[in-house]
Every structure is written in C-alpha cells, then in structure tokens.
PDB file of N, CA and C in Angstrom:
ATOM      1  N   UNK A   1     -11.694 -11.601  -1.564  1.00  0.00           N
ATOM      2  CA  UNK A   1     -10.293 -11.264  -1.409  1.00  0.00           C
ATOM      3  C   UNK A   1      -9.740 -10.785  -2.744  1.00  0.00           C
ATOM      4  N   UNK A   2      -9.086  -9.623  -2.971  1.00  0.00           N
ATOM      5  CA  UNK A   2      -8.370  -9.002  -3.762  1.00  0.00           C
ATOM      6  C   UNK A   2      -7.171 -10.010  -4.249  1.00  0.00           C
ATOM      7  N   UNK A   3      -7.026 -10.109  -5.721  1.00  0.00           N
ATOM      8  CA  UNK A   3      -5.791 -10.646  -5.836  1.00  0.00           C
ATOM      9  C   UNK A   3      -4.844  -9.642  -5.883  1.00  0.00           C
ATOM     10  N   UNK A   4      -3.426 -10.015  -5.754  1.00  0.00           N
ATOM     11  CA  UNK A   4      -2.287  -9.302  -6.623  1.00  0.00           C
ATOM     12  C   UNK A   4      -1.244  -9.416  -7.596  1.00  0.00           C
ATOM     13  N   UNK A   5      -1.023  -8.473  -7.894  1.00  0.00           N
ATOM     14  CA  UNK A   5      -0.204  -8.512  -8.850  1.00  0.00           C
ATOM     15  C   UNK A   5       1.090  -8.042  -9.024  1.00  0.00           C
ATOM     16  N   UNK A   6       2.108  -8.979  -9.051  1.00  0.00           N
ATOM     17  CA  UNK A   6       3.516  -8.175  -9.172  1.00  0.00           C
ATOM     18  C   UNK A   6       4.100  -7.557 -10.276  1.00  0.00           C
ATOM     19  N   UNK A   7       4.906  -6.016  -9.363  1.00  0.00           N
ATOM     20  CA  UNK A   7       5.172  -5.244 -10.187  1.00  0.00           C
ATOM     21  C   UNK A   7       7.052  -5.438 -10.430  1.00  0.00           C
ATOM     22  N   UNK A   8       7.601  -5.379 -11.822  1.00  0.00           N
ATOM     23  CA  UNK A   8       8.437  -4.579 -11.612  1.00  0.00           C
ATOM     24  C   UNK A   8       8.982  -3.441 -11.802  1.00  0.00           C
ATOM     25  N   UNK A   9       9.964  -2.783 -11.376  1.00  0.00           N
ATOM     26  CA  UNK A   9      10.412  -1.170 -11.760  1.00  0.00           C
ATOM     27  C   UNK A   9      11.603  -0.833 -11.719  1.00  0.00           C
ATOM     28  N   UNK A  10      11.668  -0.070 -12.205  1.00  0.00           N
ATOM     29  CA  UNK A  10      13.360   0.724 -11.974  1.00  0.00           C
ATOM     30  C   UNK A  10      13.013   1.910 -11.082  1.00  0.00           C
ATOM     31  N   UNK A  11      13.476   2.246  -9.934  1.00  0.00           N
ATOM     32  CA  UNK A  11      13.597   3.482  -9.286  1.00  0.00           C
ATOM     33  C   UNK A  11      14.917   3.731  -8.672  1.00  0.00           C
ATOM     34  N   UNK A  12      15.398   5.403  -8.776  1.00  0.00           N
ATOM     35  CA  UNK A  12      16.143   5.770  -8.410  1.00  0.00           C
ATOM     36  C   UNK A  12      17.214   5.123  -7.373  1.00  0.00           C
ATOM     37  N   UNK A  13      17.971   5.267  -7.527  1.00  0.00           N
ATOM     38  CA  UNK A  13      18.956   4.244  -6.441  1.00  0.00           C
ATOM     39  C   UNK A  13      18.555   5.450  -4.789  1.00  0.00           C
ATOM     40  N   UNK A  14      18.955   6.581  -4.981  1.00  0.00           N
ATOM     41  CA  UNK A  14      18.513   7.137  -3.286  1.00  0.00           C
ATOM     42  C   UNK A  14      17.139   7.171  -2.684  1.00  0.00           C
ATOM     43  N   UNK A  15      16.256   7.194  -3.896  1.00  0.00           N
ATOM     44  CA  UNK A  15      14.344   6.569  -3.392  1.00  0.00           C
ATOM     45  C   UNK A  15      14.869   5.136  -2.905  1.00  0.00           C
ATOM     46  N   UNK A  16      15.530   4.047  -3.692  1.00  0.00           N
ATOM     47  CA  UNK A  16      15.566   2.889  -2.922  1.00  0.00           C
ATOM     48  C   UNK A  16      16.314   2.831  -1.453  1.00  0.00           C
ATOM     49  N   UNK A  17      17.534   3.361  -1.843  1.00  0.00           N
ATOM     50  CA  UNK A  17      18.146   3.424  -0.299  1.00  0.00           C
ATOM     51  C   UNK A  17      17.692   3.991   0.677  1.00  0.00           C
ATOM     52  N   UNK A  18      16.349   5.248   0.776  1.00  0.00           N
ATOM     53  CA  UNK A  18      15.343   5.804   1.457  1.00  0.00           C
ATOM     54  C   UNK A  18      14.586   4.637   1.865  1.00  0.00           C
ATOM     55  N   UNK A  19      13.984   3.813   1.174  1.00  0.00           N
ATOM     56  CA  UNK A  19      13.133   2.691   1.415  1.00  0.00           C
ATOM     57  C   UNK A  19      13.628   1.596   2.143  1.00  0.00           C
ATOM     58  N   UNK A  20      14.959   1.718   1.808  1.00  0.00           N
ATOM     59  CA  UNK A  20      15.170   0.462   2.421  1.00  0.00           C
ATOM     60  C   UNK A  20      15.623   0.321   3.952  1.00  0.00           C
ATOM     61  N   UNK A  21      16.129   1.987   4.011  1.00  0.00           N
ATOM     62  CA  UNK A  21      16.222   2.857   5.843  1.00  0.00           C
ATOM     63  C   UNK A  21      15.166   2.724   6.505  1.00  0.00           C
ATOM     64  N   UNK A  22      13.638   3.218   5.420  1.00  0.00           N
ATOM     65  CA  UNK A  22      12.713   2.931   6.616  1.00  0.00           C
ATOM     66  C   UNK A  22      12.182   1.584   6.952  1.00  0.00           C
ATOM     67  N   UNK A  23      12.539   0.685   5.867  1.00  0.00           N
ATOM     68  CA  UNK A  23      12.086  -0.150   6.270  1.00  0.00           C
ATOM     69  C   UNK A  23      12.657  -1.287   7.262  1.00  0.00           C
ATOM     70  N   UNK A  24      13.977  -0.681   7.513  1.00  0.00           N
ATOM     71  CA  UNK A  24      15.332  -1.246   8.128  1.00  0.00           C
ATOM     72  C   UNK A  24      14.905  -0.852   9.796  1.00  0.00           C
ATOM     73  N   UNK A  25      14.434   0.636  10.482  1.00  0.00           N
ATOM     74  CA  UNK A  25      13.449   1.025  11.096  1.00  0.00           C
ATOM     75  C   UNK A  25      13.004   0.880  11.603  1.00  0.00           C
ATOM     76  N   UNK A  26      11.837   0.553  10.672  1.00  0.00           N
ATOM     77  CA  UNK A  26      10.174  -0.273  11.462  1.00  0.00           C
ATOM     78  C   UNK A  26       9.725  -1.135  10.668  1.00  0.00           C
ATOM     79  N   UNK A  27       9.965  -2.093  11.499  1.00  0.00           N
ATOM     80  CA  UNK A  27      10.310  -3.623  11.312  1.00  0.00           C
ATOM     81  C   UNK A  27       8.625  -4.054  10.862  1.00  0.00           C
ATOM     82  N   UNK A  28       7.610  -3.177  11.476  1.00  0.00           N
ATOM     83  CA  UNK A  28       6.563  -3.487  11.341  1.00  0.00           C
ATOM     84  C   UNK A  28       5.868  -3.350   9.784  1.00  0.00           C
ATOM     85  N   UNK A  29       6.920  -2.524   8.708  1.00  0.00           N
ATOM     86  CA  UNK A  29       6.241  -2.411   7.380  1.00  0.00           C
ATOM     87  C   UNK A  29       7.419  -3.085   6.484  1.00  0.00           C
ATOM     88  N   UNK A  30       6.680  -3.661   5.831  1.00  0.00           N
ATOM     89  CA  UNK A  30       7.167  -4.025   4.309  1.00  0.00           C
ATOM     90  C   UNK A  30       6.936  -3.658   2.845  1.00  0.00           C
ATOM     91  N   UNK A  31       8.239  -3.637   2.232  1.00  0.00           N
ATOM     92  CA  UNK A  31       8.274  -3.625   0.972  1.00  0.00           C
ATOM     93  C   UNK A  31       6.578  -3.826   0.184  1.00  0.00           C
ATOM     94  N   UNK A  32       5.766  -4.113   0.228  1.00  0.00           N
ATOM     95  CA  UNK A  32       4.728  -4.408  -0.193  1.00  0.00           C
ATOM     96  C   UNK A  32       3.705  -3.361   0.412  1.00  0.00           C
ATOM     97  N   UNK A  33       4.134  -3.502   1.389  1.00  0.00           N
ATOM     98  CA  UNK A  33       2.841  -3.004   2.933  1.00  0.00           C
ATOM     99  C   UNK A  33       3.141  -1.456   2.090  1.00  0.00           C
ATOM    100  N   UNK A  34       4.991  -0.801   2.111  1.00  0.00           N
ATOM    101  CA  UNK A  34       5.109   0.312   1.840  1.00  0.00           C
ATOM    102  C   UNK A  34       4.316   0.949   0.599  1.00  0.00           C
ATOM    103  N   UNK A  35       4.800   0.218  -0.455  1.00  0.00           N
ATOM    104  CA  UNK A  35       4.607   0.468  -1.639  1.00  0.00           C
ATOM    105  C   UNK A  35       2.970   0.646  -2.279  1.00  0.00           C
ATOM    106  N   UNK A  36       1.900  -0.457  -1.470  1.00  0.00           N
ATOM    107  CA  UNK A  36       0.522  -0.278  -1.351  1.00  0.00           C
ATOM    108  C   UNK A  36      -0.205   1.135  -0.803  1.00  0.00           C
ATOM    109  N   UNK A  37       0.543   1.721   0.033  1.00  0.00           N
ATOM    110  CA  UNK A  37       0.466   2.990   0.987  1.00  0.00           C
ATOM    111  C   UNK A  37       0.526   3.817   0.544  1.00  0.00           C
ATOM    112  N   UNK A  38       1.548   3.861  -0.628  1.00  0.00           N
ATOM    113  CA  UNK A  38       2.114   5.036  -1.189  1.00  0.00           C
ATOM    114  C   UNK A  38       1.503   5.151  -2.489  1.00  0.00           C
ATOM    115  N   UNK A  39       1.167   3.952  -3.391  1.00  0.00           N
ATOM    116  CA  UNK A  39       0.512   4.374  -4.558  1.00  0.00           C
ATOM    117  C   UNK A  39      -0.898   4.695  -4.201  1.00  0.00           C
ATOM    118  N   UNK A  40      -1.290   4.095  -3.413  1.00  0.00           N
ATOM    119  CA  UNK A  40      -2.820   4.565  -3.236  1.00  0.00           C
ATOM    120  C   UNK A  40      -3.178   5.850  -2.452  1.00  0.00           C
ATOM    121  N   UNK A  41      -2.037   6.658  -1.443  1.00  0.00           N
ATOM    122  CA  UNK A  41      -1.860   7.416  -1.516  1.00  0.00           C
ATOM    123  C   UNK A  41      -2.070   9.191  -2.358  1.00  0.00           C
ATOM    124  N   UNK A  42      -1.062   8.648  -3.389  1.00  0.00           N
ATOM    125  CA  UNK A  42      -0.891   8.876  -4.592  1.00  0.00           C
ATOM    126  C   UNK A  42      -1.898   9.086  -5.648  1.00  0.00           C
ATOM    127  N   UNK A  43      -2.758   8.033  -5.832  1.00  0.00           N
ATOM    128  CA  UNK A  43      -3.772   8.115  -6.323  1.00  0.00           C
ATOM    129  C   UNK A  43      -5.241   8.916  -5.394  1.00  0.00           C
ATOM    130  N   UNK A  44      -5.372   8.645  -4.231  1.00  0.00           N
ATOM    131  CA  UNK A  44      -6.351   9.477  -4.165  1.00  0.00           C
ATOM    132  C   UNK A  44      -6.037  10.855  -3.768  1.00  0.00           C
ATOM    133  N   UNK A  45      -5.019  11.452  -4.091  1.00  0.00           N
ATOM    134  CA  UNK A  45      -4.606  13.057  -3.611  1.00  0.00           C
ATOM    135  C   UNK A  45      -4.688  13.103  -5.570  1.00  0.00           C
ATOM    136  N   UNK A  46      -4.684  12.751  -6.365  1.00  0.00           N
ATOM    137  CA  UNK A  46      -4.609  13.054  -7.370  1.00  0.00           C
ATOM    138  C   UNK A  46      -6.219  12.318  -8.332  1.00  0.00           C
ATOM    139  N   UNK A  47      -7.041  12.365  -7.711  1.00  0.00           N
ATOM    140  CA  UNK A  47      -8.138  12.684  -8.029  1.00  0.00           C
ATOM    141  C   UNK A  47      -9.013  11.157  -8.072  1.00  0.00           C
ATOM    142  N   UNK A  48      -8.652  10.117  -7.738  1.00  0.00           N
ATOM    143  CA  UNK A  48      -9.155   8.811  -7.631  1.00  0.00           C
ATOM    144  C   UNK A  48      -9.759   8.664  -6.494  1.00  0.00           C
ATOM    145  N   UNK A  49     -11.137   8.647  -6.697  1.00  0.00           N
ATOM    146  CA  UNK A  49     -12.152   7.826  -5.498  1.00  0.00           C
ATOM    147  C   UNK A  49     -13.196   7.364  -5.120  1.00  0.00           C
ATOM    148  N   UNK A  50     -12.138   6.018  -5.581  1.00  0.00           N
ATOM    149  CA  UNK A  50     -13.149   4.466  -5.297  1.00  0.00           C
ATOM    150  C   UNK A  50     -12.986   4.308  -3.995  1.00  0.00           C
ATOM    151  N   UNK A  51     -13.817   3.669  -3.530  1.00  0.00           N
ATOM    152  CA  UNK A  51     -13.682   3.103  -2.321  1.00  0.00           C
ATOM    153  C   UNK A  51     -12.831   2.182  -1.922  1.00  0.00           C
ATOM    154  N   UNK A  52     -12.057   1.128  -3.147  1.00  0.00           N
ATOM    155  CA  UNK A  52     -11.340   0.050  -2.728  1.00  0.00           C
ATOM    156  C   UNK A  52     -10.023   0.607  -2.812  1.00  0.00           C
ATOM    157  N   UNK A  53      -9.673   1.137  -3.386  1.00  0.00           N
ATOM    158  CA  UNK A  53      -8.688   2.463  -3.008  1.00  0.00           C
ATOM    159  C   UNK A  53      -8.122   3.087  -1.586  1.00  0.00           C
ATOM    160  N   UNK A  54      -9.373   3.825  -1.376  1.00  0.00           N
ATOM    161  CA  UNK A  54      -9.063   4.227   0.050  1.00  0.00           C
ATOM    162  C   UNK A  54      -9.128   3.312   0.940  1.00  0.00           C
ATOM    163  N   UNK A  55      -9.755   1.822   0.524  1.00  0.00           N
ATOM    164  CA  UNK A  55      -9.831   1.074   1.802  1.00  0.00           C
ATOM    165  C   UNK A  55      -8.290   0.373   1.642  1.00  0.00           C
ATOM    166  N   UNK A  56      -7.533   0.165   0.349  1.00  0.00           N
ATOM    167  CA  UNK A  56      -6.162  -0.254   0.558  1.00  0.00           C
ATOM    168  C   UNK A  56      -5.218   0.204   1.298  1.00  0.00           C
ATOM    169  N   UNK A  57      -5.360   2.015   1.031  1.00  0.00           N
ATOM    170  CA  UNK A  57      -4.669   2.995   1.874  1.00  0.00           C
ATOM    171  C   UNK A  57      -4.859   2.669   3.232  1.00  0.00           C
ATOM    172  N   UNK A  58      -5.771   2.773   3.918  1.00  0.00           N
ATOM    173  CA  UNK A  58      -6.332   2.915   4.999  1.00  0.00           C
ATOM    174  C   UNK A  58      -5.529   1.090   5.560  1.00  0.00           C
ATOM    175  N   UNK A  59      -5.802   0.440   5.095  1.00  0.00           N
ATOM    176  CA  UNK A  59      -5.191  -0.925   5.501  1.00  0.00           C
ATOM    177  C   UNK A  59      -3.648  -1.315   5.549  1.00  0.00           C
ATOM    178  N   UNK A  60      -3.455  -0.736   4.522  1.00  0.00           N
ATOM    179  CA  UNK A  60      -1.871  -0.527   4.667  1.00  0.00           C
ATOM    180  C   UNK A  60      -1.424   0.308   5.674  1.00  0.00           C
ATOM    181  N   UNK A  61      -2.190   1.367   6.276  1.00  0.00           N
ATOM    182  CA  UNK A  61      -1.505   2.092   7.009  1.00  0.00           C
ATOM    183  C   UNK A  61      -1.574   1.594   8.328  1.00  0.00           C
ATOM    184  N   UNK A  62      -2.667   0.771   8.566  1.00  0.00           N
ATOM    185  CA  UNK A  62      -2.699   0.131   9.819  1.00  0.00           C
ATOM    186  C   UNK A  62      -2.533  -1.390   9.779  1.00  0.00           C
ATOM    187  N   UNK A  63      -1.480  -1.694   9.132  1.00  0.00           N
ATOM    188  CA  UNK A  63      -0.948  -3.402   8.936  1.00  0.00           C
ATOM    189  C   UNK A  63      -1.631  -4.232   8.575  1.00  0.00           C
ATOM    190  N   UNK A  64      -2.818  -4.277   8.114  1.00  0.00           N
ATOM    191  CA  UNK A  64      -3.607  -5.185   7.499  1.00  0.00           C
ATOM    192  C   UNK A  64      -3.301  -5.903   5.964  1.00  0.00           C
ATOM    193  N   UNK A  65      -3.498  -6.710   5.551  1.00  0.00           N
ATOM    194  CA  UNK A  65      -3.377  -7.081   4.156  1.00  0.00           C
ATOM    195  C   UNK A  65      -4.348  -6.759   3.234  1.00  0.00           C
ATOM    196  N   UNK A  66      -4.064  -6.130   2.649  1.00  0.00           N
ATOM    197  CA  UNK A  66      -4.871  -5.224   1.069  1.00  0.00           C
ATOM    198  C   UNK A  66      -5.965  -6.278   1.155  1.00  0.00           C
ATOM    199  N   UNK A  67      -7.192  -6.083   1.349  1.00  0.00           N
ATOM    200  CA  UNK A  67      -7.539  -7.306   0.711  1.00  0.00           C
ATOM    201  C   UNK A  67      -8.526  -8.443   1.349  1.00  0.00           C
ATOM    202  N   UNK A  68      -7.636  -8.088   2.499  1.00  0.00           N
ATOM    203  CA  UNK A  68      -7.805  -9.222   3.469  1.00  0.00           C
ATOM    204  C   UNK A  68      -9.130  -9.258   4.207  1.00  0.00           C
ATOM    205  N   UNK A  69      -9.975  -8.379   4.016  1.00  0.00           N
ATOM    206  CA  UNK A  69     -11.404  -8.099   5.200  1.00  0.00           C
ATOM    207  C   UNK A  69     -12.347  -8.802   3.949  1.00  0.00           C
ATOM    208  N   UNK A  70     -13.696  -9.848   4.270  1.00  0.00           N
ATOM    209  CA  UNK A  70     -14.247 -10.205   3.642  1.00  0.00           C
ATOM    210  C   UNK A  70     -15.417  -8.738   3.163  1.00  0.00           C
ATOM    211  N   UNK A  71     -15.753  -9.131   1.671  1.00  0.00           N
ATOM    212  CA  UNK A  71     -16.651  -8.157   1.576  1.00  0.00           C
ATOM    213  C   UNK A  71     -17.956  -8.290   2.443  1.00  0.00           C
ATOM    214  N   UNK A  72     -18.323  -8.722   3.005  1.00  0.00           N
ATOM    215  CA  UNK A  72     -19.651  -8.749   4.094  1.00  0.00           C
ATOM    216  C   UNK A  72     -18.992  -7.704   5.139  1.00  0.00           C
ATOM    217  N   UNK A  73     -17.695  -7.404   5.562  1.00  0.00           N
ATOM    218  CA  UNK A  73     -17.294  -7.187   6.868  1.00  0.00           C
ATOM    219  C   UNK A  73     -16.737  -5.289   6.438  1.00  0.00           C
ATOM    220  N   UNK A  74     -16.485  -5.293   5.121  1.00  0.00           N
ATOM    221  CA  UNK A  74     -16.947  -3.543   4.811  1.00  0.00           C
ATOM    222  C   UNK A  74     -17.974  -2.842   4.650  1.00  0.00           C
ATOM    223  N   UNK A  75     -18.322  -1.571   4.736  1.00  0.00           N
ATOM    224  CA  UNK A  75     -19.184  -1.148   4.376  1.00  0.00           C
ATOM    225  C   UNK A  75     -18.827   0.004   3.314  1.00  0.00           C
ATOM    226  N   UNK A  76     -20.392  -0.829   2.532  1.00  0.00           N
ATOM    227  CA  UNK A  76     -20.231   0.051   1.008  1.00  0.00           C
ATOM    228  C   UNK A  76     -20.371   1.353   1.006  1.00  0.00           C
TER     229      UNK A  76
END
C-alpha cells in the first residue's frame, strides 16, 4: 500500500470555486480522489511513465483508493 502525503497550496480562487462545483455535483469524487486524477494526469501527458502513475490515474478515475490494490493483484 502506497502511503500519502499531504499537500498544501494556494490556487486561484475561480480554479477553487470550479472544484468545489464539481465536486458539489458528483457526490461520487473527492477533493483527494480529484486532485490524484488530475496531477497524474498531468504528469503522464507531459512525459512521465511509470507504471504507478498511470495505475493512480486509472484508479482515481474509477473510485478506487490510490494505492489500495495489493501488489500481488497488479500486473507489472
């Protein structure tokens, strides 16, 4: 299991009020869930690729917890 680590930041007040619409929305993502989605995102359109990467993306996008699949149960 992946640990984590909290971030903090300053972002734009209308990126936050964007975030906080969708997440107001669909009840099904969170602040965390979002933010995992989007940096890893982020990172692999901009040239990053590891595998634990895309498997965060990929988990976040379908509600899972970063993290959460034992390593026996991915494939390398």
């Amino acid at each position: 299991m992946q640990q984590s680590i909290s971030l903090s930041v300053e972002i734009p007040e209308d990126l936050h009020a964007s975030v906080q619409y969708y997440l107001d929305i669909h009840s099904g993502w969170s602040q965390d869930r979002l933010f995992c989605a989007a940096l890893s995102l982020f990172l692999m359109q901009n040239g990053v690729t590891e595998r634990q990467i895309s498997r965060i993306y990929l988990d976040s996008l379908f509600g899972q917890q970063p993290g959460s699949r034992e390593m026996a149960n991915s494939n390398p």
